[in-house]
C-alpha atoms as a PDB file:
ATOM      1  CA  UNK A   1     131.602  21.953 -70.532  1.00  0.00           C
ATOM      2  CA  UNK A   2     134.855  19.823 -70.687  1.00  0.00           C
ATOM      3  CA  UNK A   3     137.656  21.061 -68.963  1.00  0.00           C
ATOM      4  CA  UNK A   4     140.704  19.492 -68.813  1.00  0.00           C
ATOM      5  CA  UNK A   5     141.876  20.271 -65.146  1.00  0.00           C
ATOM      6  CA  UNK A   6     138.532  18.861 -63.737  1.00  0.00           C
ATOM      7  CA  UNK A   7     138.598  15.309 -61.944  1.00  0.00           C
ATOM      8  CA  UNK A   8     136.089  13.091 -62.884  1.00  0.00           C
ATOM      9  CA  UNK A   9     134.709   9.497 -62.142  1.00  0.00           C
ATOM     10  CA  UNK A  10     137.302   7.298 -64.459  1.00  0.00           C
ATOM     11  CA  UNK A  11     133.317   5.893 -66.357  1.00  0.00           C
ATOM     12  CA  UNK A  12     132.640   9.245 -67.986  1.00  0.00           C
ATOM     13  CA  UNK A  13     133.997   9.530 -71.851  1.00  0.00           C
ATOM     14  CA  UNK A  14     135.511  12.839 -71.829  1.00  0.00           C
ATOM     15  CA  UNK A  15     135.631  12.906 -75.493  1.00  0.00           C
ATOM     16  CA  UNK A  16     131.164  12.869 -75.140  1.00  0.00           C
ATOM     17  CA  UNK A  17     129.766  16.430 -74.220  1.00  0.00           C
ATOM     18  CA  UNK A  18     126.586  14.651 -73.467  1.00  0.00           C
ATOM     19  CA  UNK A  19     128.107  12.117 -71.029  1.00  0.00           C
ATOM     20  CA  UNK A  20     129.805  15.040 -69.579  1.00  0.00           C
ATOM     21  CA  UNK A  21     126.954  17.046 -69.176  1.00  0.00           C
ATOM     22  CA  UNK A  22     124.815  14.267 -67.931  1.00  0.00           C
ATOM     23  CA  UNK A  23     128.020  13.299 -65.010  1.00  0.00           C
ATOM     24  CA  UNK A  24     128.353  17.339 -64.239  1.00  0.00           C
ATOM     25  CA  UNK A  25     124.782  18.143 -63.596  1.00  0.00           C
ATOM     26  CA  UNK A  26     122.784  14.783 -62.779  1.00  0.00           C
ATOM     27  CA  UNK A  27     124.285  12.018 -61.706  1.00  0.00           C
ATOM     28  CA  UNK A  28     123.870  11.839 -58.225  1.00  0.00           C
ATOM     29  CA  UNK A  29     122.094  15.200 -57.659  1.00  0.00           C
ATOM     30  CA  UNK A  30     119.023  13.652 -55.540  1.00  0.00           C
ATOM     31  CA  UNK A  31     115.859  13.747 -57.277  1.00  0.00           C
ATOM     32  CA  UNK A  32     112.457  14.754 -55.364  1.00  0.00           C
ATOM     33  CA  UNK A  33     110.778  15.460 -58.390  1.00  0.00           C
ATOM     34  CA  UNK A  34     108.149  12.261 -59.158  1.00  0.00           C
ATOM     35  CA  UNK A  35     108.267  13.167 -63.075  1.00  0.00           C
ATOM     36  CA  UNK A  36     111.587  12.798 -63.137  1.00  0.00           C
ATOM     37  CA  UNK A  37     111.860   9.809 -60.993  1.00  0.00           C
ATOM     38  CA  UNK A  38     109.906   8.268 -63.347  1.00  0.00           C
ATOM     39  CA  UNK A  39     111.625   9.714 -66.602  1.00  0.00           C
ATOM     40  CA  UNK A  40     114.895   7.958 -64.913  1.00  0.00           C
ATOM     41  CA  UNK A  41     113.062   4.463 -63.642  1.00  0.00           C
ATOM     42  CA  UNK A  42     111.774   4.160 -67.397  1.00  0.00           C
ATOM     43  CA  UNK A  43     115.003   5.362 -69.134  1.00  0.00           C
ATOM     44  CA  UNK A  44     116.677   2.626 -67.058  1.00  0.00           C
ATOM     45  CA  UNK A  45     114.936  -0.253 -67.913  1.00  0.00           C
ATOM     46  CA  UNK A  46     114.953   0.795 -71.683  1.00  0.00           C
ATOM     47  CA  UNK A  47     119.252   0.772 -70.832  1.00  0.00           C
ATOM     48  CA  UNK A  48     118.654  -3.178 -69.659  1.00  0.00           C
ATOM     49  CA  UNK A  49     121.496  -5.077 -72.170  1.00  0.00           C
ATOM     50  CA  UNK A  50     122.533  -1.569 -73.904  1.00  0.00           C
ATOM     51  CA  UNK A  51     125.099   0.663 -73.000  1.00  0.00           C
ATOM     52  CA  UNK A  52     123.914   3.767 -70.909  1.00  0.00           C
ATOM     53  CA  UNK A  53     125.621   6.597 -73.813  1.00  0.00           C
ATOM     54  CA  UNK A  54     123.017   4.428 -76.369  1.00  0.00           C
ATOM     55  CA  UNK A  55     119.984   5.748 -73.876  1.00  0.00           C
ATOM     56  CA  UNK A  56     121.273   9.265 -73.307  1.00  0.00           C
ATOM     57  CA  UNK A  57     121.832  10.291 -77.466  1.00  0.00           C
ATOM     58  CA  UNK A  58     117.855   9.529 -77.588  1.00  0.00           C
ATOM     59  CA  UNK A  59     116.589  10.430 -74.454  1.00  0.00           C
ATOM     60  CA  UNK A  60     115.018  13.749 -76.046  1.00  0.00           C
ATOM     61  CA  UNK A  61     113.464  11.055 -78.012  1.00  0.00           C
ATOM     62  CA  UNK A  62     112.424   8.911 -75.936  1.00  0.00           C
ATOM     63  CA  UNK A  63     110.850  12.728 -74.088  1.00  0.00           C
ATOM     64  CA  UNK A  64     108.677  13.156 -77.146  1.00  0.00           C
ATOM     65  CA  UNK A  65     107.517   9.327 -77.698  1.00  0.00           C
ATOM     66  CA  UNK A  66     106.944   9.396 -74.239  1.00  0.00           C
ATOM     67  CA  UNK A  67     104.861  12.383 -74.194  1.00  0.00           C
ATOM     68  CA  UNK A  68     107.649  14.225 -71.963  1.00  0.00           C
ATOM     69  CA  UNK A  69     107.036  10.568 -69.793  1.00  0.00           C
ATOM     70  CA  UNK A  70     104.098  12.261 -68.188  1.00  0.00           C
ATOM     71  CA  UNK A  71     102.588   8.816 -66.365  1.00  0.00           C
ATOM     72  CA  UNK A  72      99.018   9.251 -66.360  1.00  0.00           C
ATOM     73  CA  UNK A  73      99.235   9.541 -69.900  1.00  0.00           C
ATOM     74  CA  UNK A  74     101.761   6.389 -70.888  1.00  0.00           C
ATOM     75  CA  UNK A  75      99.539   4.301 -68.554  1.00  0.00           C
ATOM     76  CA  UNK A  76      96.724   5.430 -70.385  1.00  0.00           C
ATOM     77  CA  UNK A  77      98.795   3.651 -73.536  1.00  0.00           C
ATOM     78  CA  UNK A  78      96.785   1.980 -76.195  1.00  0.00           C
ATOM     79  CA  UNK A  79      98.027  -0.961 -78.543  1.00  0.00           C
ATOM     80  CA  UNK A  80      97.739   1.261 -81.237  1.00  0.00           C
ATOM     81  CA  UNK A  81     100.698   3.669 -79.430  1.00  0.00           C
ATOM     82  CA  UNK A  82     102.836   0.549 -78.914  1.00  0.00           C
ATOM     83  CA  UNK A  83     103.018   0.483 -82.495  1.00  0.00           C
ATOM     84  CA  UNK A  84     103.474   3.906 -83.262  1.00  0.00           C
ATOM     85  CA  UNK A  85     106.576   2.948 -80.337  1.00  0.00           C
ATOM     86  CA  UNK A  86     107.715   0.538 -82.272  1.00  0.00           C
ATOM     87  CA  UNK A  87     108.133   1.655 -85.563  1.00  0.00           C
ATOM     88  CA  UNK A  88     109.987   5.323 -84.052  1.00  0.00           C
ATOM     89  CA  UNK A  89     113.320   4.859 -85.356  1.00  0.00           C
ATOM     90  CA  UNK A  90     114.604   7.495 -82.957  1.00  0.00           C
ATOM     91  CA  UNK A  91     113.752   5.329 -79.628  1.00  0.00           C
ATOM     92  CA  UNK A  92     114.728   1.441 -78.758  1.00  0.00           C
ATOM     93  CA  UNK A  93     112.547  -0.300 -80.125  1.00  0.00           C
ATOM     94  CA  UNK A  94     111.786  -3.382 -77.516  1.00  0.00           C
ATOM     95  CA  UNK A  95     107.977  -4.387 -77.273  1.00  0.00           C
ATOM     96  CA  UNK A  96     108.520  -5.792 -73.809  1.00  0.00           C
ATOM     97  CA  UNK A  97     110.220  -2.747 -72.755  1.00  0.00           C
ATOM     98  CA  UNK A  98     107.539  -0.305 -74.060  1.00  0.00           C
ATOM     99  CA  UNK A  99     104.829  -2.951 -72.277  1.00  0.00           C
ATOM    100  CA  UNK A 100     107.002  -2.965 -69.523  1.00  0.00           C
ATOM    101  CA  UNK A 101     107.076   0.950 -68.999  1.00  0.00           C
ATOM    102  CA  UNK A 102     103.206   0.673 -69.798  1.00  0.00           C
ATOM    103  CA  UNK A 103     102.781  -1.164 -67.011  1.00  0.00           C
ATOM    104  CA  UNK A 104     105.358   0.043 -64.912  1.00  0.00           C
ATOM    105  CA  UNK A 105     103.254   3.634 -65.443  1.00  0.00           C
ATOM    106  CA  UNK A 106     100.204   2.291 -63.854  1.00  0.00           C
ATOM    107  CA  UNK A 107     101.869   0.770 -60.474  1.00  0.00           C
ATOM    108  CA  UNK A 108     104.124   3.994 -60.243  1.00  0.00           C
ATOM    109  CA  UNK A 109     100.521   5.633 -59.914  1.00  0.00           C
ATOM    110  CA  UNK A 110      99.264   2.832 -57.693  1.00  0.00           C
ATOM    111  CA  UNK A 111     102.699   3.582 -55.358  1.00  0.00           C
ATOM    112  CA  UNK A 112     101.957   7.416 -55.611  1.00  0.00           C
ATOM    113  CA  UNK A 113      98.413   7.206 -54.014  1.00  0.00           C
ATOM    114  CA  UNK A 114      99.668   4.742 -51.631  1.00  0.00           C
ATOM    115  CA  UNK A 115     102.589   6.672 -50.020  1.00  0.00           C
ATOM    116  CA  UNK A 116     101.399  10.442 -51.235  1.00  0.00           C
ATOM    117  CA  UNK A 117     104.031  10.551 -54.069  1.00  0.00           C
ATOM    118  CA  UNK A 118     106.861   8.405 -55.386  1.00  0.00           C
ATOM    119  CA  UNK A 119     109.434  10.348 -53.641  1.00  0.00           C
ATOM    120  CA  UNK A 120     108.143   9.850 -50.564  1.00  0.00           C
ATOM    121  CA  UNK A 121     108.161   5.779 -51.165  1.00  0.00           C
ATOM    122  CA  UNK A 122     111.470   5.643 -53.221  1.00  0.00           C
ATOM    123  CA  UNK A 123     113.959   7.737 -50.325  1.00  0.00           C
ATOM    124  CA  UNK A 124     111.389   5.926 -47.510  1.00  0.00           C
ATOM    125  CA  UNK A 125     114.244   3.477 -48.213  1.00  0.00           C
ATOM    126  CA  UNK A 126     116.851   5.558 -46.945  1.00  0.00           C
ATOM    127  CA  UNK A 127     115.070   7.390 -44.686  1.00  0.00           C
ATOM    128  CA  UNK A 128     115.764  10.352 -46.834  1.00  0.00           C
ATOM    129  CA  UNK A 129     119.716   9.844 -46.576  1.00  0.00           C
ATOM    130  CA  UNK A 130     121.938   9.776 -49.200  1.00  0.00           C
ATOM    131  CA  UNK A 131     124.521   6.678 -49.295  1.00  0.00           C
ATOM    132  CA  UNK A 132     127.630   8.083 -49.637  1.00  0.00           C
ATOM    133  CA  UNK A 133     130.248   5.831 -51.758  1.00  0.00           C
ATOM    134  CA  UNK A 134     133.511   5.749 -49.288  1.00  0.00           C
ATOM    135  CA  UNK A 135     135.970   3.515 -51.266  1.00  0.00           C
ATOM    136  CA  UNK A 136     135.833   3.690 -55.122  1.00  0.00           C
ATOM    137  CA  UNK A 137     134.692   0.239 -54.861  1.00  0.00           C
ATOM    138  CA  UNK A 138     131.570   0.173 -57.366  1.00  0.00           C
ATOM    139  CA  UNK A 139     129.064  -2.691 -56.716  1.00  0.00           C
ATOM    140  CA  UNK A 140     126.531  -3.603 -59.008  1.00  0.00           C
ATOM    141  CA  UNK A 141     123.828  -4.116 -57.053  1.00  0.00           C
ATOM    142  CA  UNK A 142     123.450  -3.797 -53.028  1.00  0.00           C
ATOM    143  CA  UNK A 143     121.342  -4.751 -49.961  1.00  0.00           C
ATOM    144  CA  UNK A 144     119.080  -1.460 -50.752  1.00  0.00           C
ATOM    145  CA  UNK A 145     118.958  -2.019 -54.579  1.00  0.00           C
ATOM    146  CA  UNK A 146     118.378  -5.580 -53.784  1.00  0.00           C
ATOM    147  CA  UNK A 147     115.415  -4.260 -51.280  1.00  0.00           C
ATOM    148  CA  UNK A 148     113.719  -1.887 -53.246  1.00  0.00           C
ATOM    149  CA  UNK A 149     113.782  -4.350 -56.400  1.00  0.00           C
ATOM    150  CA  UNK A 150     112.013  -7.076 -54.960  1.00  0.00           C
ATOM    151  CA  UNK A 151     109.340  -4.784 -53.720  1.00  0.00           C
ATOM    152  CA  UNK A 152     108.881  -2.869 -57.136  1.00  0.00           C
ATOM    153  CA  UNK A 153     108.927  -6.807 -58.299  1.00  0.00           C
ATOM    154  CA  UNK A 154     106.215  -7.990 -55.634  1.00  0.00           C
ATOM    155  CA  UNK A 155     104.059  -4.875 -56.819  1.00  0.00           C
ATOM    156  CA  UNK A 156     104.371  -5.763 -60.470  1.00  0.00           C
ATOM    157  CA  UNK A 157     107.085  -3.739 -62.192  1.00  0.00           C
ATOM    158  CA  UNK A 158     109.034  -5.186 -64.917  1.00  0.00           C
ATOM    159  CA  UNK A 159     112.844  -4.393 -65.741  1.00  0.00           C
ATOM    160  CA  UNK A 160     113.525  -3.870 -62.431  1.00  0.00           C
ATOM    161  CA  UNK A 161     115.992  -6.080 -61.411  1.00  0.00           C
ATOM    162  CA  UNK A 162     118.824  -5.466 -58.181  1.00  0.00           C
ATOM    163  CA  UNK A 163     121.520  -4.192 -61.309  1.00  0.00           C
ATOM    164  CA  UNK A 164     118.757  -1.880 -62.799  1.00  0.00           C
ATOM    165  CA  UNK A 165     117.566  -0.761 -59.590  1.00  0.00           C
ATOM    166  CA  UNK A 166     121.552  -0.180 -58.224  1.00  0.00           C
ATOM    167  CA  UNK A 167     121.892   1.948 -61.471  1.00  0.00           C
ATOM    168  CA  UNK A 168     119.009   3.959 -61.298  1.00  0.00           C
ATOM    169  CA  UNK A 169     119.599   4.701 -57.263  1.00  0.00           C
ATOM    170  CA  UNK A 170     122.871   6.462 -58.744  1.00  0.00           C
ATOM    171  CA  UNK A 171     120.881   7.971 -61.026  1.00  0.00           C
ATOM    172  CA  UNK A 172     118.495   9.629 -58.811  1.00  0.00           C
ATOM    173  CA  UNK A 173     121.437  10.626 -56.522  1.00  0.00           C
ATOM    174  CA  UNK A 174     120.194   7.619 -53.459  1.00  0.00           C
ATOM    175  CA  UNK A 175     123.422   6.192 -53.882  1.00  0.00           C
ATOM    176  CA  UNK A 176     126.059   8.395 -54.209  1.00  0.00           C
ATOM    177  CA  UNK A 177     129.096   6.328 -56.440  1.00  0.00           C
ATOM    178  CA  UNK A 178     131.071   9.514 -57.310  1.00  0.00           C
ATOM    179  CA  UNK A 179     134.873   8.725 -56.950  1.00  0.00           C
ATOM    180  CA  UNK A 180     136.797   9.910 -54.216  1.00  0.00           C
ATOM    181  CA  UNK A 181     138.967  12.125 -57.063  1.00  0.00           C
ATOM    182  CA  UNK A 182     135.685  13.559 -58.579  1.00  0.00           C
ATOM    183  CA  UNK A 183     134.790  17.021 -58.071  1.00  0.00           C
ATOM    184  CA  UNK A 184     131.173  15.880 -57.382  1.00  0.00           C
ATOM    185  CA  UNK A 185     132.332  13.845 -54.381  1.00  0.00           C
END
């Protein structure tokens, strides 16, 4: 709910109830949960060249194209669901992007059975620590996002570049880029 004494980072539109909304309760909460580590790796690579309000307006969408991004069953995707993908007017509509999270499915399974869950490889980073931003300076990408791309890279991920990667270790509450002013800081 907007309210107009509330600090918040200087990104957030406060005339957009859903960027609101999505600042106020999830940006930067850390995320155990391996569904929705993978609803936010595959929502982030579908933001790659678009701007992140675009993604959030269809992300209920994208839930029900996606079938509520459960991953056994979009890396179970056939051709003929790629084209049901791309003709949904309600999603983006990028081929490599839908092949991308397609594939992207099947080595987030791969990375479950190897370390026991997603989680468990994705804050193995950090050691389970948070990275706390400390002076309002916001990079774009970082040693860790740098890190953890070329491995997700190496194991055959697609739209997973350092930038993407940066973004979605804010998103999953790894890095921490609240301002100092916020009142999520």
């Amino acid at each position: 709910m907007k309210e107009e004494n509330i600090k918040r980072c200087k990104w957030v539109d406060l005339n957009s109830e859903i960027y609101i909304d999505y600042h106020d309760k999830e940006w930067g909460v850390p995320t155990y949960n391996d569904k929705e580590l993978f609803e936010m790796l595959i929502l982030e690579g579908f933001q790659a060249g678009l701007s992140w309000i675009t993604i959030l307006k269809k992300r209920e969408a994208f839930r029900k194209a996606f079938d509520n991004f459960d991953v056994i069953k979009v890396s179970k995707y056939s051709e003929e669901k790629v084209n049901e993908l791309l003709n949904n007017k309600d999603i983006v509509r990028n081929k490599n992007k839908i092949n991308a999270a397609i594939n992207n499915a099947k080595i987030f399974i791969k990375i479950q059975n190897e370390f026991g869950s997603f989680k468990n490889y994705i804050w193995g980073f950090t050691n389970g620590k948070i990275i706390k931003n400390t002076d309002d300076n916001m990079p774009t990408h970082n040693e860790l996002s740098d890190t953890v791309s070329r491995d997700l890279k190496k194991r055959g991920m697609k739209y997973v570049g350092t930038i993407i990667i940066y973004s979605y270790l804010q998103s999953i509450g790894i890095i921490n880029d609240h301002e100092k002013e916020c009142f999520r800081y």
